[in-house]
C-alpha atoms as a PDB file:
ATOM      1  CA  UNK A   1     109.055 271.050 125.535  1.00  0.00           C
ATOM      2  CA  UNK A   2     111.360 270.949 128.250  1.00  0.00           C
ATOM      3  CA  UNK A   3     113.314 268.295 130.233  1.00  0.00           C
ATOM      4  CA  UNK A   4     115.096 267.872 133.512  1.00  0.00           C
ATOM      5  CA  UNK A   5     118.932 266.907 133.759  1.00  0.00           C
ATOM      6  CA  UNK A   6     121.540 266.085 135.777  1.00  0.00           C
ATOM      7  CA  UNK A   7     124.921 265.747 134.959  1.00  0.00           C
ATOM      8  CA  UNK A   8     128.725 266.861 136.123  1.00  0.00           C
ATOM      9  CA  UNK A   9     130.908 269.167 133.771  1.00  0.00           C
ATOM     10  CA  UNK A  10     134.222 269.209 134.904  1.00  0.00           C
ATOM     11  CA  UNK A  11     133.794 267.829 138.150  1.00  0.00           C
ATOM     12  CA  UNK A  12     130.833 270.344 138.614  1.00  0.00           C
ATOM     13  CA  UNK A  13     127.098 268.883 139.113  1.00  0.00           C
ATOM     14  CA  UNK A  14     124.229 270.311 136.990  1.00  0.00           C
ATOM     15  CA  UNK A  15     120.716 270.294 137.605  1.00  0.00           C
ATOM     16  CA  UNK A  16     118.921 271.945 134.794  1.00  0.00           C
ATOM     17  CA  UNK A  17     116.068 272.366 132.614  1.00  0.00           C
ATOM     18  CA  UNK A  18     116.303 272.425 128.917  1.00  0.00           C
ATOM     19  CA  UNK A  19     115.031 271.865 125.280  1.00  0.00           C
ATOM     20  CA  UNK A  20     114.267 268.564 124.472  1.00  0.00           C
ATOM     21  CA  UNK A  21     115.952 269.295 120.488  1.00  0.00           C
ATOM     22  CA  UNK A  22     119.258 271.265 122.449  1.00  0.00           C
ATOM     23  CA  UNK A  23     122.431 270.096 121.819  1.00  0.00           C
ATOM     24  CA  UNK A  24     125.237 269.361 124.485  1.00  0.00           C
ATOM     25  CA  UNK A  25     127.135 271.621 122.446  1.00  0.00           C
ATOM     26  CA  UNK A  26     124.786 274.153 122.970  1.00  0.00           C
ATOM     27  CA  UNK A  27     123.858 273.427 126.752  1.00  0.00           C
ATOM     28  CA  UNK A  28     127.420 274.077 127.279  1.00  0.00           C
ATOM     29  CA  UNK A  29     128.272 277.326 125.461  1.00  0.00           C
ATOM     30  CA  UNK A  30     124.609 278.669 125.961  1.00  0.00           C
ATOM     31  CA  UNK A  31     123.392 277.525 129.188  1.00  0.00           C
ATOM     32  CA  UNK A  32     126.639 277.079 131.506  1.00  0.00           C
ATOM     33  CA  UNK A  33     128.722 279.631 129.210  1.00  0.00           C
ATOM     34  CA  UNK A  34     131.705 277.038 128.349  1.00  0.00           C
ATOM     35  CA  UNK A  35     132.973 278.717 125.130  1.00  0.00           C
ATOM     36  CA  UNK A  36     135.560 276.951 124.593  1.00  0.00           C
ATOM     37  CA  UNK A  37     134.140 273.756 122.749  1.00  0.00           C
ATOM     38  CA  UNK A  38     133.908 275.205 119.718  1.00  0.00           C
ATOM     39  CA  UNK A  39     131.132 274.789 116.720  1.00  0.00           C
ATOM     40  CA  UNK A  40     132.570 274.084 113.794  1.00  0.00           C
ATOM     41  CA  UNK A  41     130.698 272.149 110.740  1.00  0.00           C
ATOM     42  CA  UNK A  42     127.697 271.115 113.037  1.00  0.00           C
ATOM     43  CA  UNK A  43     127.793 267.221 111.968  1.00  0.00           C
ATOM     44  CA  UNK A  44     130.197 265.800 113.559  1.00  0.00           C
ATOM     45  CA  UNK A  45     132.557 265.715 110.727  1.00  0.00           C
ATOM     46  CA  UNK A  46     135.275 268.472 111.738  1.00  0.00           C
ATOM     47  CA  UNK A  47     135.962 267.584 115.732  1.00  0.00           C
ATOM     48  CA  UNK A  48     135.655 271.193 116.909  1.00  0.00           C
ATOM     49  CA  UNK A  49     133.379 270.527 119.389  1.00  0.00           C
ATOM     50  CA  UNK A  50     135.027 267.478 120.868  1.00  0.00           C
ATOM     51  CA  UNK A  51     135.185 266.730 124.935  1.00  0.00           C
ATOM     52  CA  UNK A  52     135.082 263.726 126.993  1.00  0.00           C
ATOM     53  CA  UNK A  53     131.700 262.108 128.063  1.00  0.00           C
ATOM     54  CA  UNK A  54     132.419 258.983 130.696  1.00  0.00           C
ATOM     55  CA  UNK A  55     135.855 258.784 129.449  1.00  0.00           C
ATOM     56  CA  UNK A  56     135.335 258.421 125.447  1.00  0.00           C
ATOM     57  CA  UNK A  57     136.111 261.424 123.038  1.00  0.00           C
ATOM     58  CA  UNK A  58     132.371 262.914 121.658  1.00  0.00           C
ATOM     59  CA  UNK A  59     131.241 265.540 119.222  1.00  0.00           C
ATOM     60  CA  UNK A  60     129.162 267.395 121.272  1.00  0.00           C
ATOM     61  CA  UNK A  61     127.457 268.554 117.983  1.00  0.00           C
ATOM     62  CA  UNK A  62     125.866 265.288 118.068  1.00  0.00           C
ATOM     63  CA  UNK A  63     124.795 264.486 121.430  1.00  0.00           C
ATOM     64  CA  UNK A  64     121.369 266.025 122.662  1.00  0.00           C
ATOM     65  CA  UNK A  65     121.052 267.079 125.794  1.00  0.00           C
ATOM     66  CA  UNK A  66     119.104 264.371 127.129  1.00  0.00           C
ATOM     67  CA  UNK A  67     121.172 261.851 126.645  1.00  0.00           C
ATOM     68  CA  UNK A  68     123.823 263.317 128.934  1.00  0.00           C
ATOM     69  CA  UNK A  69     121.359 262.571 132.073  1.00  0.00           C
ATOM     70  CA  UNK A  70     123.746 261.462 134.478  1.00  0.00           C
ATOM     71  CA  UNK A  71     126.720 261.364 132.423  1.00  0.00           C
ATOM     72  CA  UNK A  72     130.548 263.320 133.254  1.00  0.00           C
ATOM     73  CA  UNK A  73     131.620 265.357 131.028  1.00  0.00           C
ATOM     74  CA  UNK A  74     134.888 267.293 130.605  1.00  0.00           C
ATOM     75  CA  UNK A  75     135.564 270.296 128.507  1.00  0.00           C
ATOM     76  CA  UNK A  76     138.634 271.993 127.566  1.00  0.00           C
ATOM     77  CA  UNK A  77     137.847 273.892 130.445  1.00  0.00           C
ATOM     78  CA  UNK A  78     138.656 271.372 132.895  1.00  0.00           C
ATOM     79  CA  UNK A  79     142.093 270.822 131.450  1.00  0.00           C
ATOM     80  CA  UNK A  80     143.762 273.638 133.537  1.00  0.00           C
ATOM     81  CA  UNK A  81     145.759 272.566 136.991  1.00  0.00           C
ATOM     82  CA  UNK A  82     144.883 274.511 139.883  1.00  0.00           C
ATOM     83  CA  UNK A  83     144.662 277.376 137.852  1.00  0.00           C
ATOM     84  CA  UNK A  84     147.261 276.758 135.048  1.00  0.00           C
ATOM     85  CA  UNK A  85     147.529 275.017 131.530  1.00  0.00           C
ATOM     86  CA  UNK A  86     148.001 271.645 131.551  1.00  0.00           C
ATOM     87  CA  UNK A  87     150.830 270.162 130.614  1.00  0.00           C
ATOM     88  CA  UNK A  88     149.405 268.667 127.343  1.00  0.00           C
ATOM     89  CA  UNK A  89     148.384 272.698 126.462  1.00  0.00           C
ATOM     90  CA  UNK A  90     151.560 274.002 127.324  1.00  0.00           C
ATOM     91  CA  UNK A  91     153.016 271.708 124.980  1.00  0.00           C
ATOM     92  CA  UNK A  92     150.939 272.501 122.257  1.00  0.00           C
ATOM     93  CA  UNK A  93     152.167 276.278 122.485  1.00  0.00           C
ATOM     94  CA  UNK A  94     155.677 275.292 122.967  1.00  0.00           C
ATOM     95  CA  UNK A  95     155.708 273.094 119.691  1.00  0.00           C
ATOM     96  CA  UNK A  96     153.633 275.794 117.656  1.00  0.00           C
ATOM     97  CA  UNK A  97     150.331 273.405 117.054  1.00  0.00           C
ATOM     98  CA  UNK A  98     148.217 276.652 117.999  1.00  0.00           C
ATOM     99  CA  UNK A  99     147.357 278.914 114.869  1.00  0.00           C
ATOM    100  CA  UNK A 100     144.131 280.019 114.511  1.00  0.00           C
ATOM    101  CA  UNK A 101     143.263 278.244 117.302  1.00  0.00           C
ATOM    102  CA  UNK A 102     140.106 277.043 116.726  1.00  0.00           C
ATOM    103  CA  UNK A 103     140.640 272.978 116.136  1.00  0.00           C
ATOM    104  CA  UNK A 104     142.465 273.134 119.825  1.00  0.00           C
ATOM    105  CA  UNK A 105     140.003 272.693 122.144  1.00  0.00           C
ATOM    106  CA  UNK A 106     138.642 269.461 120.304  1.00  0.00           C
ATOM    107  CA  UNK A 107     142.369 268.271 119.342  1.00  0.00           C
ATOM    108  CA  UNK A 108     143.103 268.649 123.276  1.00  0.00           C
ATOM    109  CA  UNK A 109     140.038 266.729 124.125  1.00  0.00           C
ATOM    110  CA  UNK A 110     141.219 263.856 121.466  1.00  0.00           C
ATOM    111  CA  UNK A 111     144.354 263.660 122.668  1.00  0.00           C
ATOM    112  CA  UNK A 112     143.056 263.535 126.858  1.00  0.00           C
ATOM    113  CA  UNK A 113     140.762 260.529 125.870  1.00  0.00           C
ATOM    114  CA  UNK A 114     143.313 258.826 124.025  1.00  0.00           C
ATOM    115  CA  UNK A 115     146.170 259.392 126.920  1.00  0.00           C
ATOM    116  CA  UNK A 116     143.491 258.384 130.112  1.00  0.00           C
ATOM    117  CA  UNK A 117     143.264 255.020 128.275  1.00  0.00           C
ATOM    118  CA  UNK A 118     147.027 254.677 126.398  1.00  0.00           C
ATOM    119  CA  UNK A 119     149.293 256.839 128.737  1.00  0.00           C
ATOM    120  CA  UNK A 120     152.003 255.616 126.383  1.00  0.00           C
ATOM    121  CA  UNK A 121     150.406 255.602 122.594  1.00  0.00           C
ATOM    122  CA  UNK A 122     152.340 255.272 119.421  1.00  0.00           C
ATOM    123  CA  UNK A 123     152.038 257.740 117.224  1.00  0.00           C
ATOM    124  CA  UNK A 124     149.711 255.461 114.911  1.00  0.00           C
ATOM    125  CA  UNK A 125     147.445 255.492 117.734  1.00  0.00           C
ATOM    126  CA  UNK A 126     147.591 259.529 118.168  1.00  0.00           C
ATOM    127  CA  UNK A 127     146.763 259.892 114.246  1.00  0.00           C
ATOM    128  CA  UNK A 128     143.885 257.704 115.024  1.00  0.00           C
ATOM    129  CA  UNK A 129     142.527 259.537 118.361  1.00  0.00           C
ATOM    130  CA  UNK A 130     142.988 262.951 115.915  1.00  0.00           C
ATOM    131  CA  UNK A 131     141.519 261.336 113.022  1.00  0.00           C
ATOM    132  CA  UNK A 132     138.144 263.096 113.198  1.00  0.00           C
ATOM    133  CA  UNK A 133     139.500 266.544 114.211  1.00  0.00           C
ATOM    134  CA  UNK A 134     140.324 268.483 111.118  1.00  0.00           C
ATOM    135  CA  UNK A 135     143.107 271.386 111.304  1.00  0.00           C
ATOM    136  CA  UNK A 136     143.945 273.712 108.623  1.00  0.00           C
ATOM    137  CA  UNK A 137     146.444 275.722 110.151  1.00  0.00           C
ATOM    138  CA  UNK A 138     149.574 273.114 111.898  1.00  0.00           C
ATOM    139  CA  UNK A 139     149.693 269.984 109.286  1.00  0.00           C
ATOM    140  CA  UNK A 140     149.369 267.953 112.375  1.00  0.00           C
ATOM    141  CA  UNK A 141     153.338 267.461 112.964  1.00  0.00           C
ATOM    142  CA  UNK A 142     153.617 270.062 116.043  1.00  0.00           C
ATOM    143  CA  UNK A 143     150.115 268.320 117.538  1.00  0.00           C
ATOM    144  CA  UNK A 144     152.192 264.790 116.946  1.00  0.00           C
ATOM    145  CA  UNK A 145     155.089 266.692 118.729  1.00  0.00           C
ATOM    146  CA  UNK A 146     153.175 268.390 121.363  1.00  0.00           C
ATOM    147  CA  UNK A 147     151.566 265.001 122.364  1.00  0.00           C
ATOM    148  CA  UNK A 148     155.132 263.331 122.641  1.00  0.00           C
ATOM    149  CA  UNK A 149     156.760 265.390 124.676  1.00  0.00           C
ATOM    150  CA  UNK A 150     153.629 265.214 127.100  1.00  0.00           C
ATOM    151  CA  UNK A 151     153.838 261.484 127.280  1.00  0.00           C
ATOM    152  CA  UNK A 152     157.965 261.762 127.657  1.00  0.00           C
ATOM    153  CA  UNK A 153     157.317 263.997 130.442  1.00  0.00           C
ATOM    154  CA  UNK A 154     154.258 262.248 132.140  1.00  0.00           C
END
Protein backbone atom coordinates (compact mmCIF):
# COMPACT_ATOMS: atom_id res chain seq x y z
CA UNK A 1 0.00 0.00 0.00
CA UNK A 2 1.16 3.27 -0.81
CA UNK A 3 0.84 6.84 0.59
CA UNK A 4 1.27 10.41 -0.48
CA UNK A 5 3.79 12.90 1.29
CA UNK A 6 4.97 16.07 1.53
CA UNK A 7 7.72 17.26 3.33
CA UNK A 8 11.11 19.59 3.01
CA UNK A 9 14.68 17.94 3.40
CA UNK A 10 17.11 20.44 3.74
CA UNK A 11 15.25 23.28 2.69
CA UNK A 12 14.10 21.14 -0.38
CA UNK A 13 10.17 20.26 -0.77
CA UNK A 14 9.13 16.63 -1.47
CA UNK A 15 6.13 15.36 -2.93
CA UNK A 16 6.24 11.65 -3.05
CA UNK A 17 4.68 8.38 -2.97
CA UNK A 18 5.79 5.64 -0.74
CA UNK A 19 5.33 2.44 1.44
CA UNK A 20 3.13 2.78 4.12
CA UNK A 21 5.84 0.26 6.48
CA UNK A 22 9.10 2.61 4.90
CA UNK A 23 11.19 4.18 7.14
CA UNK A 24 12.43 7.92 6.98
CA UNK A 25 15.66 6.38 7.12
CA UNK A 26 15.00 4.59 4.20
CA UNK A 27 12.95 7.32 2.19
CA UNK A 28 16.06 9.24 2.52
CA UNK A 29 18.93 6.95 1.47
CA UNK A 30 16.57 4.97 -0.98
CA UNK A 31 14.20 7.30 -2.43
CA UNK A 32 16.03 10.88 -2.45
CA UNK A 33 19.63 9.11 -2.32
CA UNK A 34 20.86 10.99 1.05
CA UNK A 35 23.56 8.46 2.12
CA UNK A 36 24.83 10.05 4.57
CA UNK A 37 22.40 9.23 7.58
CA UNK A 38 23.72 6.20 8.24
CA UNK A 39 21.97 2.69 9.45
CA UNK A 40 23.45 1.44 12.16
CA UNK A 41 21.63 -1.05 14.82
CA UNK A 42 18.10 -0.36 13.27
CA UNK A 43 16.34 0.44 16.82
CA UNK A 44 17.14 3.43 17.68
CA UNK A 45 19.68 2.47 20.17
CA UNK A 46 23.11 3.48 18.39
CA UNK A 47 22.24 7.24 16.89
CA UNK A 48 23.65 6.53 13.42
CA UNK A 49 20.85 7.58 11.72
CA UNK A 50 20.19 10.77 13.62
CA UNK A 51 18.94 14.27 11.80
CA UNK A 52 16.75 17.01 12.77
CA UNK A 53 12.89 16.81 12.26
CA UNK A 54 11.16 20.45 13.23
CA UNK A 55 14.13 21.28 15.21
CA UNK A 56 14.48 18.10 17.69
CA UNK A 57 17.29 15.42 17.15
CA UNK A 58 15.40 11.90 15.69
CA UNK A 59 16.48 8.41 14.83
CA UNK A 60 15.31 8.20 11.59
CA UNK A 61 15.34 4.35 12.15
CA UNK A 62 12.28 4.95 14.01
CA UNK A 63 10.18 7.33 12.26
CA UNK A 64 7.94 5.95 9.31
CA UNK A 65 7.50 7.77 6.57
CA UNK A 66 4.15 8.92 7.16
CA UNK A 67 4.58 10.60 9.97
CA UNK A 68 6.97 13.08 8.36
CA UNK A 69 3.82 14.56 6.27
CA UNK A 70 4.58 18.05 6.41
CA UNK A 71 7.42 17.99 8.65
CA UNK A 72 11.37 19.73 7.92
CA UNK A 73 13.87 17.73 8.07
CA UNK A 74 17.65 18.25 7.92
CA UNK A 75 20.31 15.75 7.16
CA UNK A 76 23.93 15.87 7.44
CA UNK A 77 23.63 16.92 4.07
CA UNK A 78 22.34 20.22 4.73
CA UNK A 79 25.17 21.04 7.09
CA UNK A 80 27.53 22.33 4.29
CA UNK A 81 27.74 26.41 3.66
CA UNK A 82 27.39 27.41 0.23
CA UNK A 83 29.24 24.58 -0.76
CA UNK A 84 31.68 23.97 2.19
CA UNK A 85 31.80 22.11 5.65
CA UNK A 86 30.36 23.72 8.28
CA UNK A 87 32.08 25.01 10.83
CA UNK A 88 30.91 22.40 13.43
CA UNK A 89 32.46 19.58 10.65
CA UNK A 90 35.52 21.29 10.18
CA UNK A 91 36.03 21.14 13.73
CA UNK A 92 35.43 17.70 14.10
CA UNK A 93 38.39 16.96 11.56
CA UNK A 94 40.59 19.47 13.11
CA UNK A 95 40.21 17.86 16.70
CA UNK A 96 40.47 14.17 15.25
CA UNK A 97 36.67 13.04 16.34
CA UNK A 98 36.48 11.40 12.71
CA UNK A 99 37.75 7.65 12.62
CA UNK A 100 35.82 5.33 11.00
CA UNK A 101 33.49 7.76 10.38
CA UNK A 102 30.43 6.23 10.61
CA UNK A 103 28.82 7.69 14.14
CA UNK A 104 29.50 11.37 12.41
CA UNK A 105 26.71 12.10 10.58
CA UNK A 106 24.32 11.32 13.63
CA UNK A 107 26.92 12.92 16.26
CA UNK A 108 26.77 16.15 13.87
CA UNK A 109 23.06 16.06 13.82
CA UNK A 110 23.11 15.77 17.90
CA UNK A 111 25.25 18.33 18.32
CA UNK A 112 23.13 20.95 15.51
CA UNK A 113 19.89 20.27 17.59
CA UNK A 114 21.48 20.81 20.76
CA UNK A 115 23.40 24.22 19.52
CA UNK A 116 19.93 25.75 17.52
CA UNK A 117 18.38 25.59 21.03
CA UNK A 118 21.69 26.16 23.59
CA UNK A 119 24.12 28.20 21.31
CA UNK A 120 26.22 28.24 24.47
CA UNK A 121 25.83 24.54 26.23
CA UNK A 122 27.97 23.20 28.97
CA UNK A 123 29.58 20.36 28.36
CA UNK A 124 27.03 18.35 30.68
CA UNK A 125 24.54 19.38 28.27
CA UNK A 126 26.72 18.15 25.07
CA UNK A 127 27.19 14.58 26.87
CA UNK A 128 23.50 14.64 27.12
CA UNK A 129 22.59 15.78 23.35
CA UNK A 130 25.38 12.75 22.42
CA UNK A 131 24.02 10.46 24.87
CA UNK A 132 22.19 8.20 22.40
CA UNK A 133 24.90 8.26 19.68
CA UNK A 134 27.35 5.51 20.34
CA UNK A 135 31.12 5.85 18.97
CA UNK A 136 33.69 3.27 19.10
CA UNK A 137 36.42 4.87 17.50
CA UNK A 138 37.13 8.82 19.38
CA UNK A 139 36.17 8.15 23.28
CA UNK A 140 34.08 11.18 22.85
CA UNK A 141 36.88 13.80 24.11
CA UNK A 142 37.77 15.25 20.45
CA UNK A 143 33.64 15.36 19.74
CA UNK A 144 33.56 17.37 23.36
CA UNK A 145 36.50 19.41 21.81
CA UNK A 146 35.24 19.79 18.38
CA UNK A 147 31.87 21.13 19.78
CA UNK A 148 33.79 23.79 21.98
CA UNK A 149 35.73 25.33 19.76
CA UNK A 150 32.52 25.71 17.46
CA UNK A 151 30.64 27.46 20.18
CA UNK A 152 34.04 29.69 21.05
CA UNK A 153 34.05 30.60 17.54
CA UNK A 154 30.23 31.09 16.86
Amino acid sequence: MLIHIKFNVNGKHYDIKTDTNKRLLDVLRDDLRLTGTKEGCSVGECGACTVIINGEAVNSCMVLAGQINGKNIITVEGLEENGELSLLQKNFLKHGAVQCGFCTPGMLMSIKALMDKNPNPTDDEIKDAIAGNLCRCTGYKQIIDATRETIKSS
